[in-house]
PDB file of N, CA and C in Angstrom:
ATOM      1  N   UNK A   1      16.609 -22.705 -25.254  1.00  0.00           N
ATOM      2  CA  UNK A   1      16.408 -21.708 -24.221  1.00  0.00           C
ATOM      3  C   UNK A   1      15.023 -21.077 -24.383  1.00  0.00           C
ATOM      4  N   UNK A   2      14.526 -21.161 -23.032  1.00  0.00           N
ATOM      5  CA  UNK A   2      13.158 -20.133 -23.192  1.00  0.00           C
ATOM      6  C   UNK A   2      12.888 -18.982 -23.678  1.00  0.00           C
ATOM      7  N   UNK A   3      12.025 -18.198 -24.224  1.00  0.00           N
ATOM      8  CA  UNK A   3      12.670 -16.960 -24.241  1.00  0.00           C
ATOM      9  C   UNK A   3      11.977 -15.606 -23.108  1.00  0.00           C
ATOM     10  N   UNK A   4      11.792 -15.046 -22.954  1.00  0.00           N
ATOM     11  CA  UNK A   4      11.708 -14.457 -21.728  1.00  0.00           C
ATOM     12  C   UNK A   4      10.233 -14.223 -21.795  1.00  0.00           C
ATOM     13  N   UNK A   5       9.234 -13.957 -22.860  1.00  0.00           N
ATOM     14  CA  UNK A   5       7.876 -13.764 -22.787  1.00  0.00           C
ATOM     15  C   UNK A   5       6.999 -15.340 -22.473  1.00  0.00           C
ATOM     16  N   UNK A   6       7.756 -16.310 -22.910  1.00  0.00           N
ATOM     17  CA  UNK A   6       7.034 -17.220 -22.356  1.00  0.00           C
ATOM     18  C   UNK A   6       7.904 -17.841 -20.882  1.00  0.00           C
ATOM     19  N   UNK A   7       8.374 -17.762 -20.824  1.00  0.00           N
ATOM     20  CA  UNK A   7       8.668 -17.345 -19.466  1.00  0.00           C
ATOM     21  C   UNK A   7       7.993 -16.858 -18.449  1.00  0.00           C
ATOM     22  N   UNK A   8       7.508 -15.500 -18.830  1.00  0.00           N
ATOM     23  CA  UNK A   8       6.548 -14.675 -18.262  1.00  0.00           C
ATOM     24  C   UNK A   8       4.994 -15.376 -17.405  1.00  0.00           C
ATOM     25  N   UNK A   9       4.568 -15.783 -18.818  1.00  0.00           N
ATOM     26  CA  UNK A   9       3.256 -16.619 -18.676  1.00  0.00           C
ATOM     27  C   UNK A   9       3.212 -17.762 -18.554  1.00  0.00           C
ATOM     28  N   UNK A  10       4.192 -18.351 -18.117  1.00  0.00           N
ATOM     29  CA  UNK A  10       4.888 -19.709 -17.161  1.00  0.00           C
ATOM     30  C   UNK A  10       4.572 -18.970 -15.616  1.00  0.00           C
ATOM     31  N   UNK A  11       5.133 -18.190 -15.719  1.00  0.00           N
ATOM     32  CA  UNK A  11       5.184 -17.693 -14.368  1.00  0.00           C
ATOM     33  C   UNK A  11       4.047 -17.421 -13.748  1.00  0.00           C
ATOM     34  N   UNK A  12       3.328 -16.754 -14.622  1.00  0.00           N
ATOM     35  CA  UNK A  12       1.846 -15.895 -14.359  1.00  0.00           C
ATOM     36  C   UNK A  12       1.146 -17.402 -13.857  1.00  0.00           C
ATOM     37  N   UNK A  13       1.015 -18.401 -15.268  1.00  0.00           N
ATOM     38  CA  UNK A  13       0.298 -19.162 -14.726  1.00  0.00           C
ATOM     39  C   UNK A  13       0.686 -20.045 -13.409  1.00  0.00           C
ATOM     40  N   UNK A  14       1.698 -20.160 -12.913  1.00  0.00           N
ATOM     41  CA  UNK A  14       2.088 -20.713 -11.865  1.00  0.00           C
ATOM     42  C   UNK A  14       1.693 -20.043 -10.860  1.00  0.00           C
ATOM     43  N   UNK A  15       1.633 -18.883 -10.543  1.00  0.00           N
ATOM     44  CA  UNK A  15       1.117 -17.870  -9.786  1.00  0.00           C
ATOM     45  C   UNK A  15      -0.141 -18.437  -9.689  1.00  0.00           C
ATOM     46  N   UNK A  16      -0.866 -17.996 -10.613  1.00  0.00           N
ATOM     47  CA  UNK A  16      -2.514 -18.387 -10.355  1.00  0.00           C
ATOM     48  C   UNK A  16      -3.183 -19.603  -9.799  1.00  0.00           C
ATOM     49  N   UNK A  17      -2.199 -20.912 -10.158  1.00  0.00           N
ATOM     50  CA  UNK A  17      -2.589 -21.975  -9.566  1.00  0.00           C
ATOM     51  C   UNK A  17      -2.435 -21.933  -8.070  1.00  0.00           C
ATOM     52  N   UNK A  18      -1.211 -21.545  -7.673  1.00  0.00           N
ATOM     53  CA  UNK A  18      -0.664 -21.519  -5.852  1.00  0.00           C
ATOM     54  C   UNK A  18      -1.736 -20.269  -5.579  1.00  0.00           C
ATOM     55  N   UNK A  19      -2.060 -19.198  -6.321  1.00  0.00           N
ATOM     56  CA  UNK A  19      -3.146 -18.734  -5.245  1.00  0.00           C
ATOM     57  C   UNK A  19      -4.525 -19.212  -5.304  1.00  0.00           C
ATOM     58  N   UNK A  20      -4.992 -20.004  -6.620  1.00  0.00           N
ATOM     59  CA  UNK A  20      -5.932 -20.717  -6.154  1.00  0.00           C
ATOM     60  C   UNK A  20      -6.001 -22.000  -5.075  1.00  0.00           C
ATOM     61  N   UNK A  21      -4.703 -22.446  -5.089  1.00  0.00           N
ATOM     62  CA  UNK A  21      -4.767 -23.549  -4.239  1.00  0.00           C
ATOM     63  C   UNK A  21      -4.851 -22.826  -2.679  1.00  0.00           C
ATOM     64  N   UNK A  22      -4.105 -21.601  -2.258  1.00  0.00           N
ATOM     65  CA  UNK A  22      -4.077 -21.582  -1.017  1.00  0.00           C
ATOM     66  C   UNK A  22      -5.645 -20.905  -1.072  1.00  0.00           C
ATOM     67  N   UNK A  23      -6.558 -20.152  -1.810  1.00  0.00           N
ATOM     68  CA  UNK A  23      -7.523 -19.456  -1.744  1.00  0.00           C
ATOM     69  C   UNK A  23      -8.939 -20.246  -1.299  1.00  0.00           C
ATOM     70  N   UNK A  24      -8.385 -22.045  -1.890  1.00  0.00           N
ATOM     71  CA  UNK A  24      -9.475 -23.023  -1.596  1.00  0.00           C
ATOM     72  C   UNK A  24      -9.179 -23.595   0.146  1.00  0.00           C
ATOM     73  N   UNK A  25      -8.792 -23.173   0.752  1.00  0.00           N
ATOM     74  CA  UNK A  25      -8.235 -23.360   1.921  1.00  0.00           C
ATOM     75  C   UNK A  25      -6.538 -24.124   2.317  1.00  0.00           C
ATOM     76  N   UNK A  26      -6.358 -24.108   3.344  1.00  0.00           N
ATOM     77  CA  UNK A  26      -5.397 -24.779   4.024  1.00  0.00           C
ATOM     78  C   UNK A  26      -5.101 -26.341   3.638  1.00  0.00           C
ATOM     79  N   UNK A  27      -6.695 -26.887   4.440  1.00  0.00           N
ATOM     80  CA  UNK A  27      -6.143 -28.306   3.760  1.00  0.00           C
ATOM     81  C   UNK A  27      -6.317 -28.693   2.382  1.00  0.00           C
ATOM     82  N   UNK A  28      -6.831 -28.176   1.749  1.00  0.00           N
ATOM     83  CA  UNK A  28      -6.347 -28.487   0.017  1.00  0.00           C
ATOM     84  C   UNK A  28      -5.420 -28.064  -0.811  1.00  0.00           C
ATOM     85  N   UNK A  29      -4.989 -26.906  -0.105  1.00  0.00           N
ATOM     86  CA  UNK A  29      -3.240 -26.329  -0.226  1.00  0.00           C
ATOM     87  C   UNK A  29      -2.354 -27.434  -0.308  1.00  0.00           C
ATOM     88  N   UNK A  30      -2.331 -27.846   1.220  1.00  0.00           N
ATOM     89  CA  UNK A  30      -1.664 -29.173   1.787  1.00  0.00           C
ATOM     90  C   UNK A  30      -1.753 -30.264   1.161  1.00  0.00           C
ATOM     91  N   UNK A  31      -2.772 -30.849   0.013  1.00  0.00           N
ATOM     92  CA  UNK A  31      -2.910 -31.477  -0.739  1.00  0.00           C
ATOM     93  C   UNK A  31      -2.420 -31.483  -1.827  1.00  0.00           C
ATOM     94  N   UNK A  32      -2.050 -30.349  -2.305  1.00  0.00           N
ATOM     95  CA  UNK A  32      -1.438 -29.647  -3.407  1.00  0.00           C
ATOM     96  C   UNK A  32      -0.278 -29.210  -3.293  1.00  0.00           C
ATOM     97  N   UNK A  33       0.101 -29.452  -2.392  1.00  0.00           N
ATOM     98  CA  UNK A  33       1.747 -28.427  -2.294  1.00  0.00           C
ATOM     99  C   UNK A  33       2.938 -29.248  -2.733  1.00  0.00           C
ATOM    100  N   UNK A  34       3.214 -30.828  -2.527  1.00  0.00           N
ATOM    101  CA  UNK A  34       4.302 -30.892  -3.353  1.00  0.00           C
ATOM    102  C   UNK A  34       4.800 -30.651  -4.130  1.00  0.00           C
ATOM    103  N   UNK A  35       4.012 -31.154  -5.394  1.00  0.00           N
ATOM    104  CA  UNK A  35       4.047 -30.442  -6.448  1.00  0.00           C
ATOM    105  C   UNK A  35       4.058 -29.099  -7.126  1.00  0.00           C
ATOM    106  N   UNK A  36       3.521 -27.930  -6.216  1.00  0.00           N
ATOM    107  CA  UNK A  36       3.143 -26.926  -6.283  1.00  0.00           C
ATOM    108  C   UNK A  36       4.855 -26.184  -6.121  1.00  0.00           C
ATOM    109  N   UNK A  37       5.185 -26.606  -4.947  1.00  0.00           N
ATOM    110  CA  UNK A  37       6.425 -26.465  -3.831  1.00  0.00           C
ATOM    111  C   UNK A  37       7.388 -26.797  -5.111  1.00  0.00           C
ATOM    112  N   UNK A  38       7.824 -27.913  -5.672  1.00  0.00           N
ATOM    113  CA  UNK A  38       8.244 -28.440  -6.451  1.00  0.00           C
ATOM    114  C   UNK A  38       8.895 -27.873  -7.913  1.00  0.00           C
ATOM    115  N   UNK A  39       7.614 -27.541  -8.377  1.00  0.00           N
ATOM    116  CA  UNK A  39       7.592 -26.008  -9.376  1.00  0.00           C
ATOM    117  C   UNK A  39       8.370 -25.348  -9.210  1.00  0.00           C
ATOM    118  N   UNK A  40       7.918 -24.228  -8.173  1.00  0.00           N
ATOM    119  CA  UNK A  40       8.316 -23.369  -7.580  1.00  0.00           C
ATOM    120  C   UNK A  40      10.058 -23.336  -7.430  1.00  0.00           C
ATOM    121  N   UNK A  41      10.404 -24.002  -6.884  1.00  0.00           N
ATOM    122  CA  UNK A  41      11.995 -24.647  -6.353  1.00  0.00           C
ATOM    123  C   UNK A  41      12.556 -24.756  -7.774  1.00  0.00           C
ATOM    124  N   UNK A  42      11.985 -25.360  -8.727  1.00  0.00           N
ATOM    125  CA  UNK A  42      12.754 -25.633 -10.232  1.00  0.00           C
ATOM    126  C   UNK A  42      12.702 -24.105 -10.954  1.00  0.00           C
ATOM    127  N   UNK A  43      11.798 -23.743 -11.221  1.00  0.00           N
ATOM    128  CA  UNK A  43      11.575 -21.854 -11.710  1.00  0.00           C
ATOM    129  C   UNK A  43      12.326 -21.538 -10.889  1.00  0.00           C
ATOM    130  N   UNK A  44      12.939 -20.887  -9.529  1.00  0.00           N
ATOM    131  CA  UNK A  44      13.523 -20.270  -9.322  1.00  0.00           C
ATOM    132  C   UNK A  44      14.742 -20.989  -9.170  1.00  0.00           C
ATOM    133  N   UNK A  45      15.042 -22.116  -9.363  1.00  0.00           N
ATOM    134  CA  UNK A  45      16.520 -22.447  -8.927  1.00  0.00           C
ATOM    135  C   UNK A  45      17.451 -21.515 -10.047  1.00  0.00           C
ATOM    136  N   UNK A  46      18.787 -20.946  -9.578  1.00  0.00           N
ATOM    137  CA  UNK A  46      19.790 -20.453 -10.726  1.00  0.00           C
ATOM    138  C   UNK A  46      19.677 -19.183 -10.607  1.00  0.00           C
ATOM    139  N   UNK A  47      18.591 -18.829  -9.993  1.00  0.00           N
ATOM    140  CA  UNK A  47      18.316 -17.102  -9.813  1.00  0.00           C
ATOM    141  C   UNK A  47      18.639 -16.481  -8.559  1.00  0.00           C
ATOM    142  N   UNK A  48      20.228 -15.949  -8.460  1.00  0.00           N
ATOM    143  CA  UNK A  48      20.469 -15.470  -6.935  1.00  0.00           C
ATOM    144  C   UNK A  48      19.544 -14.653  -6.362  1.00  0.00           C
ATOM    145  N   UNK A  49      18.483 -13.506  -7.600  1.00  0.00           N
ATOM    146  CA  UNK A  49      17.665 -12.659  -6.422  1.00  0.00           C
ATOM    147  C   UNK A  49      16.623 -13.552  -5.788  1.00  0.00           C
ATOM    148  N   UNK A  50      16.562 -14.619  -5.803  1.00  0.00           N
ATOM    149  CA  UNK A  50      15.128 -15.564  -5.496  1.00  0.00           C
ATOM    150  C   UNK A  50      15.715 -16.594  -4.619  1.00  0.00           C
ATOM    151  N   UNK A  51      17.380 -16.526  -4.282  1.00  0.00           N
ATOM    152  CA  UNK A  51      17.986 -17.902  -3.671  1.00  0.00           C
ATOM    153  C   UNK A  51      17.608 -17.950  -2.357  1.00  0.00           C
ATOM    154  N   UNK A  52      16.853 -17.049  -1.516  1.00  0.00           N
ATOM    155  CA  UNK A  52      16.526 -17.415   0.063  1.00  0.00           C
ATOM    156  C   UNK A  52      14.689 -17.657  -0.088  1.00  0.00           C
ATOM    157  N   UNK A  53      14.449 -17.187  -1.225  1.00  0.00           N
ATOM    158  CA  UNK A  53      12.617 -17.773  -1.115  1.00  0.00           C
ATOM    159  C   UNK A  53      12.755 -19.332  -1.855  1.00  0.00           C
ATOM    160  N   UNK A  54      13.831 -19.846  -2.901  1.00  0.00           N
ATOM    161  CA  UNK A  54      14.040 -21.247  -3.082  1.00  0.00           C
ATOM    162  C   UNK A  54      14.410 -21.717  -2.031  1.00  0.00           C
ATOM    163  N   UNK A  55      15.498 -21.183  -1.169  1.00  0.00           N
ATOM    164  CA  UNK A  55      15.493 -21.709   0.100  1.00  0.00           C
ATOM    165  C   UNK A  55      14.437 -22.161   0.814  1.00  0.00           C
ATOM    166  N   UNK A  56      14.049 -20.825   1.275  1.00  0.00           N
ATOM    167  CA  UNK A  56      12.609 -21.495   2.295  1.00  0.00           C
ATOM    168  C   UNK A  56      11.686 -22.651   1.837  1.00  0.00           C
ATOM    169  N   UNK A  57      11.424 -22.318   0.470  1.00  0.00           N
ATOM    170  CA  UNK A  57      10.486 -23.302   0.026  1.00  0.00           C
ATOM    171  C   UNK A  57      10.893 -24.739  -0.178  1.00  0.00           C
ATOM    172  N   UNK A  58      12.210 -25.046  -0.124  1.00  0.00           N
ATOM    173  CA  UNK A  58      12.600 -26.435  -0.071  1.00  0.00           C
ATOM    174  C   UNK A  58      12.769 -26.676   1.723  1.00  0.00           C
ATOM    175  N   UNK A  59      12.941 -25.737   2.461  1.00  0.00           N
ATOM    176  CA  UNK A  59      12.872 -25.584   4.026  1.00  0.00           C
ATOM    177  C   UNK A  59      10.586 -26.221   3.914  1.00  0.00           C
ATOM    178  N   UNK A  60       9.923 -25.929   3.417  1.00  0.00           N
ATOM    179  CA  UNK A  60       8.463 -26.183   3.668  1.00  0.00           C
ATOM    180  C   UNK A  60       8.254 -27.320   3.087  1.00  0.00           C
ATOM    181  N   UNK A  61       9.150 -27.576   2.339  1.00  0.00           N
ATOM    182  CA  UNK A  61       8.681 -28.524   1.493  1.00  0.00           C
ATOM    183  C   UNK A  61       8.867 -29.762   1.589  1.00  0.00           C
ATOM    184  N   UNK A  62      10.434 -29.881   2.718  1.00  0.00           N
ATOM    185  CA  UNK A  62      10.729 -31.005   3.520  1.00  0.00           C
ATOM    186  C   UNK A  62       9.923 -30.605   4.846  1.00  0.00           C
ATOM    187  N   UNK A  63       9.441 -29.943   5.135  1.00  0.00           N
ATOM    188  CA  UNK A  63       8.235 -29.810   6.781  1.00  0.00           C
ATOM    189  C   UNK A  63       7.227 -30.622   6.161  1.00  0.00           C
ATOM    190  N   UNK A  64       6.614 -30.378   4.819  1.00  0.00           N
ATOM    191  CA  UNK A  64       5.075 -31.479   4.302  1.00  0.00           C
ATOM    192  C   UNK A  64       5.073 -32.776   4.834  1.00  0.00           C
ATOM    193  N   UNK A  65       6.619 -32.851   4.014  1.00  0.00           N
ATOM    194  CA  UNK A  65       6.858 -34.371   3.755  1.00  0.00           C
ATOM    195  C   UNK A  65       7.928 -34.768   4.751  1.00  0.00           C
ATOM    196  N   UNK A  66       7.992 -34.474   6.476  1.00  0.00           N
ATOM    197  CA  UNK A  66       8.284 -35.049   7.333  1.00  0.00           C
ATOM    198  C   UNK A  66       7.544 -36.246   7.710  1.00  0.00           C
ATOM    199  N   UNK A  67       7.872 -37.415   6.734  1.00  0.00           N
ATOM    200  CA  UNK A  67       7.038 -38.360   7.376  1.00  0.00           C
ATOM    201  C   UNK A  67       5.262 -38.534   8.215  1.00  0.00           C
ATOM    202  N   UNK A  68       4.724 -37.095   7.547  1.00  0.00           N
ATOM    203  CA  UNK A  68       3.435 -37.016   7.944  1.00  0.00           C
ATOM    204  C   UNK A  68       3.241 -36.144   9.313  1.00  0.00           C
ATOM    205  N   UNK A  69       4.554 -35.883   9.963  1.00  0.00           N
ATOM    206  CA  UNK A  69       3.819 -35.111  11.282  1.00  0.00           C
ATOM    207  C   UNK A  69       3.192 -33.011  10.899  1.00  0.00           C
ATOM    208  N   UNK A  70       4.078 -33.017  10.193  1.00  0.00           N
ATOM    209  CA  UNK A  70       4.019 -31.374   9.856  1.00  0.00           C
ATOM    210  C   UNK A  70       3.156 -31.028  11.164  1.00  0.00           C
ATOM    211  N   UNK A  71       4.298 -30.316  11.763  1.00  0.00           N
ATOM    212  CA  UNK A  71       4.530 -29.336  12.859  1.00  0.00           C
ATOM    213  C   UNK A  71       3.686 -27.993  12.363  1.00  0.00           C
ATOM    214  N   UNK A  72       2.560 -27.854  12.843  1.00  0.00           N
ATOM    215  CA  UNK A  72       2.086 -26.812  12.642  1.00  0.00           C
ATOM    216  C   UNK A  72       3.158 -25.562  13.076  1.00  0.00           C
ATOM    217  N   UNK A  73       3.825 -25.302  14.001  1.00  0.00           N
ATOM    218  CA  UNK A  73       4.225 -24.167  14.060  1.00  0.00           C
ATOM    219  C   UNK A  73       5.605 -24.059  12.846  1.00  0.00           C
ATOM    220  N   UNK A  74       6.436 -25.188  12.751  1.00  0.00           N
ATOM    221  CA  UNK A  74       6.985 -25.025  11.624  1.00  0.00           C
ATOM    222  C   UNK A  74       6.961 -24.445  10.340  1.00  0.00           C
ATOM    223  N   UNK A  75       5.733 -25.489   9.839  1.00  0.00           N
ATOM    224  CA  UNK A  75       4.681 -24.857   8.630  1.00  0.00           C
ATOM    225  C   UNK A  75       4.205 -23.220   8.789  1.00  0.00           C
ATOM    226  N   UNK A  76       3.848 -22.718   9.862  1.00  0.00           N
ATOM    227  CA  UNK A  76       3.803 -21.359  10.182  1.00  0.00           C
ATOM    228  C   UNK A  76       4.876 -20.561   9.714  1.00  0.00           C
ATOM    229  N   UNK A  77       5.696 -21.135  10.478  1.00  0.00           N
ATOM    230  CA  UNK A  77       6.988 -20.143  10.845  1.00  0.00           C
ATOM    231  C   UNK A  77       7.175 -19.927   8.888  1.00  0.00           C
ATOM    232  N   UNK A  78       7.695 -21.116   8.404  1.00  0.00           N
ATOM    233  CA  UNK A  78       8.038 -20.850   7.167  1.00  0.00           C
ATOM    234  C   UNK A  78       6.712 -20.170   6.142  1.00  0.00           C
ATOM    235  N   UNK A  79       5.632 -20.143   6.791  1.00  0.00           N
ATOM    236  CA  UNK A  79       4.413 -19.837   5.466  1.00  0.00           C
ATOM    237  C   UNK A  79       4.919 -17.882   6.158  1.00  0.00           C
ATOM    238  N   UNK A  80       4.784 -18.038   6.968  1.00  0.00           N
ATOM    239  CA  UNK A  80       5.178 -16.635   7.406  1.00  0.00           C
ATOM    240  C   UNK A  80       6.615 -16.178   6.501  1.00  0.00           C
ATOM    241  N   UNK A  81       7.238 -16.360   6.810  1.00  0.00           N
ATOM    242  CA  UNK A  81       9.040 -16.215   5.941  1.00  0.00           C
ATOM    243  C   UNK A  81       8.551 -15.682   4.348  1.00  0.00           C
ATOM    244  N   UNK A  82       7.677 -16.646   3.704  1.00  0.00           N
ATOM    245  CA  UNK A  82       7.990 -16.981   2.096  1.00  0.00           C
ATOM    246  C   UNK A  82       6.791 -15.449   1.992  1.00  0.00           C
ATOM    247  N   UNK A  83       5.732 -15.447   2.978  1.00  0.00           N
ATOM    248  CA  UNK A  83       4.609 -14.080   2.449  1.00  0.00           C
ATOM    249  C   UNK A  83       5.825 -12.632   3.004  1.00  0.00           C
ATOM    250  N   UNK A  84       6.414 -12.804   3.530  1.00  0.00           N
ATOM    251  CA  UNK A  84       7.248 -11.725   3.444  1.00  0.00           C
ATOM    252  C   UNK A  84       8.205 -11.656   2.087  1.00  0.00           C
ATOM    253  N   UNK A  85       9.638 -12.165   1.711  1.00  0.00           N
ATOM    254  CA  UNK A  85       9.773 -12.556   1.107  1.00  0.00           C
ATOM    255  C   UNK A  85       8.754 -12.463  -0.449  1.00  0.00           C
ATOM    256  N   UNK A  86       8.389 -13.432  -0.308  1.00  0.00           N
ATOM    257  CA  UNK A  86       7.573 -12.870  -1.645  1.00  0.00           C
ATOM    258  C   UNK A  86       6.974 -11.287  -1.851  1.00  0.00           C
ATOM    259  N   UNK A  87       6.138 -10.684  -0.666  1.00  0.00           N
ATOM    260  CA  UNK A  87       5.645  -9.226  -0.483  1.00  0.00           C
ATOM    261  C   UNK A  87       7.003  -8.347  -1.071  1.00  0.00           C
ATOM    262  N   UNK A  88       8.088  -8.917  -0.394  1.00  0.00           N
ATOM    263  CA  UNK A  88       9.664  -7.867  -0.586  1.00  0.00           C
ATOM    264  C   UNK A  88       9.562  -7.990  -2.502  1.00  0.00           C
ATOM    265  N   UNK A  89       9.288  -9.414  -2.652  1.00  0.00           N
ATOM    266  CA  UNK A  89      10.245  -9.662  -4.278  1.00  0.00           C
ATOM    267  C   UNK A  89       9.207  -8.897  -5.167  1.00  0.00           C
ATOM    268  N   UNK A  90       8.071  -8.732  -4.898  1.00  0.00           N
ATOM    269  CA  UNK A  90       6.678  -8.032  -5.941  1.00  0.00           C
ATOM    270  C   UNK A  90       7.674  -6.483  -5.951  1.00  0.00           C
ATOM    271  N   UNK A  91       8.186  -6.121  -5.114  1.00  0.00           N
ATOM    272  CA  UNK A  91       8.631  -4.787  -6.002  1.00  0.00           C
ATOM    273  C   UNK A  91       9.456  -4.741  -6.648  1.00  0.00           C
ATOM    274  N   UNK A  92      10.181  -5.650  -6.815  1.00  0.00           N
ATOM    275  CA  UNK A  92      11.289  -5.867  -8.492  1.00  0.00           C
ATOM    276  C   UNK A  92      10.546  -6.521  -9.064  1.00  0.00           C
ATOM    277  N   UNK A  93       9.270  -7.058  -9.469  1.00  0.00           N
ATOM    278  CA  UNK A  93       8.758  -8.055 -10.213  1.00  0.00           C
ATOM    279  C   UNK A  93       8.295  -7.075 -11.478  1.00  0.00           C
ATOM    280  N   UNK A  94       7.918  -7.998 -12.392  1.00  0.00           N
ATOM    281  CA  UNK A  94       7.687  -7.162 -14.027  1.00  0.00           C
ATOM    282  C   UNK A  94       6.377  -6.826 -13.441  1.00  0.00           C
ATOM    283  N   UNK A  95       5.919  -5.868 -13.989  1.00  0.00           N
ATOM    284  CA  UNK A  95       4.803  -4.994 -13.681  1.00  0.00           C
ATOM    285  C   UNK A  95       3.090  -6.039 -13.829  1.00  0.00           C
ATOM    286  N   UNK A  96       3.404  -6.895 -14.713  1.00  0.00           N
ATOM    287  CA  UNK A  96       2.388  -7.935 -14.964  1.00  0.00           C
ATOM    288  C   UNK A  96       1.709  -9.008 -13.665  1.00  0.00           C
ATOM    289  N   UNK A  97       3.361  -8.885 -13.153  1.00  0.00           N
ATOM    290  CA  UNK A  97       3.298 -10.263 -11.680  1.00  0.00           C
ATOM    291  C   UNK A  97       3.562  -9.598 -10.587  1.00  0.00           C
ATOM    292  N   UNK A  98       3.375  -7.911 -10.658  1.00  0.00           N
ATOM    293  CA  UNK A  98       3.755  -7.485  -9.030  1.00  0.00           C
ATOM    294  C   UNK A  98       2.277  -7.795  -8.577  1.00  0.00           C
ATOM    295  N   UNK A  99       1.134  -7.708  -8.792  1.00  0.00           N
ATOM    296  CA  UNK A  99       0.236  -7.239  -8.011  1.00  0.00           C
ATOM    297  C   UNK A  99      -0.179  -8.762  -7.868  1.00  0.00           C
ATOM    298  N   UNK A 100       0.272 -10.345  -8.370  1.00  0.00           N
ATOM    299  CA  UNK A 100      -0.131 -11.482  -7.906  1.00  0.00           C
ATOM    300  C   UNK A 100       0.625 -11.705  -7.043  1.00  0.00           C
ATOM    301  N   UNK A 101       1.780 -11.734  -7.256  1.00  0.00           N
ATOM    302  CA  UNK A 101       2.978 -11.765  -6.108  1.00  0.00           C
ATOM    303  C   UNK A 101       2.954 -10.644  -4.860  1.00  0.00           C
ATOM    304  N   UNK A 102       1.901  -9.720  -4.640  1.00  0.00           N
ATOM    305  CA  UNK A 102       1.516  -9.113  -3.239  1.00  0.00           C
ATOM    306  C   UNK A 102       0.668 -10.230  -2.897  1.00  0.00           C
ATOM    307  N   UNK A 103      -0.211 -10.525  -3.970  1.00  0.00           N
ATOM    308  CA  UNK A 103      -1.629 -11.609  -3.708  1.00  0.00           C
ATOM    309  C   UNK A 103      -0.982 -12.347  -3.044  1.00  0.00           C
ATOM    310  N   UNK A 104      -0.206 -13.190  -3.208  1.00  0.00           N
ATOM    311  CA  UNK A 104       0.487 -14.638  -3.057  1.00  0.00           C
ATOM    312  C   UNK A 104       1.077 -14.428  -2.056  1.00  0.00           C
ATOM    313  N   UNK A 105       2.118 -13.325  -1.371  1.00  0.00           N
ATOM    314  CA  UNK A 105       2.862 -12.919   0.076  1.00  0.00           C
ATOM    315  C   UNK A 105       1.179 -12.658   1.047  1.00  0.00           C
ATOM    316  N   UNK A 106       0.533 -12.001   0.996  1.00  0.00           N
ATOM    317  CA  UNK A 106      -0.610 -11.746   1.775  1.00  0.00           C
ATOM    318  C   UNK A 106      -1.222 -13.161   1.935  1.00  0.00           C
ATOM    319  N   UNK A 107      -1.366 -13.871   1.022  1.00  0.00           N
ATOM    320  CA  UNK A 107      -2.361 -15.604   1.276  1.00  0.00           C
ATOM    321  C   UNK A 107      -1.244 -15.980   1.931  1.00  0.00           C
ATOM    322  N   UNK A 108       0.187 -15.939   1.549  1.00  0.00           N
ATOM    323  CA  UNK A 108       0.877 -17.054   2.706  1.00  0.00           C
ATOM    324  C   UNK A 108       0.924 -16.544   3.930  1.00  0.00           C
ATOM    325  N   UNK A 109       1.077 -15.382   4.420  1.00  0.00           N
ATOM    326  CA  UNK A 109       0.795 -14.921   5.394  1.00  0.00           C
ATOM    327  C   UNK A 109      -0.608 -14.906   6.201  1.00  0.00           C
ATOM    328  N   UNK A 110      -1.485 -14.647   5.309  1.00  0.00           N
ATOM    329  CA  UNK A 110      -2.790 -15.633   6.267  1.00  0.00           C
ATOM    330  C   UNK A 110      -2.723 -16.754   6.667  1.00  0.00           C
ATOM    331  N   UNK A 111      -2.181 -17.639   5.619  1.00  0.00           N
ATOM    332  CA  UNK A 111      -2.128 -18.770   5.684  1.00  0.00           C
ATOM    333  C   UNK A 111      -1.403 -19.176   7.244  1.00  0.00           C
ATOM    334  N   UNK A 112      -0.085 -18.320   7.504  1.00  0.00           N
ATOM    335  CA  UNK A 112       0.275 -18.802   9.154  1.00  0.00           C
ATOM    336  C   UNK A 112      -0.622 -18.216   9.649  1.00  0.00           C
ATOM    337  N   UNK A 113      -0.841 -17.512   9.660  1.00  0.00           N
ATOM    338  CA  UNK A 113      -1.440 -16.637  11.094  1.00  0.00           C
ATOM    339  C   UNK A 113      -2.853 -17.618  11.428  1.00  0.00           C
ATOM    340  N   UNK A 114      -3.641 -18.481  10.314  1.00  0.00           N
ATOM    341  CA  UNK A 114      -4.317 -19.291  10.320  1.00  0.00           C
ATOM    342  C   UNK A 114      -3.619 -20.512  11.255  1.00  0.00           C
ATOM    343  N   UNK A 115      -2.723 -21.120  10.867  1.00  0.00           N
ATOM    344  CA  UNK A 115      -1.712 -21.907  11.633  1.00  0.00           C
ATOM    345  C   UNK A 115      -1.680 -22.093  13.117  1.00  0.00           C
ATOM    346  N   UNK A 116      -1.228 -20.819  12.794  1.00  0.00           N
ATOM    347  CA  UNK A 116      -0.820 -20.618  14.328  1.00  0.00           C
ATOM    348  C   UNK A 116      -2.434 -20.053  15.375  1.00  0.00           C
ATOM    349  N   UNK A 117      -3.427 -20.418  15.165  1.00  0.00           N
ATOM    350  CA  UNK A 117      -5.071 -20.398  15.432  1.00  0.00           C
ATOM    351  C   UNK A 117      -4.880 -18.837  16.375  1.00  0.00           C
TER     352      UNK A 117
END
């Protein structure tokens, strides 16, 4: 079993990569997101306060990998969902990961509103 401080800085660093990836733009996000998406979905699986942002993110994560069309407004709709969502979860977050996890709800939320032009 993990124990909860490295845990922590599992987390942190996972954080930092998804906001560098969305920070280098859209399409290199998109380049990066399976895996990214992927992560994400495994760290939070098992954790009921996190079970509708694992949701969504396996909801985006099958939009990527629709056979190549990714529906921009789809991809919206859900990049919109997860920056809320995430914005909500930064105020129960340990004091270390609230202020990346605002970072990270605000980039996905650019990120649609980018989307959606």
């Amino acid at each position: 079993m993990k124990n909860p401080q490295s845990q922590g800085r599992q987390g942190n660093s996972q954080l930092d990569l998804t906001l560098n990836a969305l920070e280098s733009g859209l399409t290199n996000a998109a380049d990066l997101a399976g895996a990214d998406i992927s992560g994400w979905i495994r760290t939070l699986r098992g954790s009921p306060q996190f079970a509708d942002i694992s949701a969504e993110l396996q909801t985006l994560h099958d939009a990527l990998e629709d056979g190549g069309t990714r529906d921009p407004s789809a991809l919206a709709s859900s990049l919109s969902t997860l920056g809320e969502q995430t914005t909500r979860a930064a105020a129960k977050a340990t004091p270390d990961a609230q202020d990346k996890l605002r970072q990270l709800g605000q980039a996905l939320s650019s990120a649609a509103v980018q989307l959606r032009g």
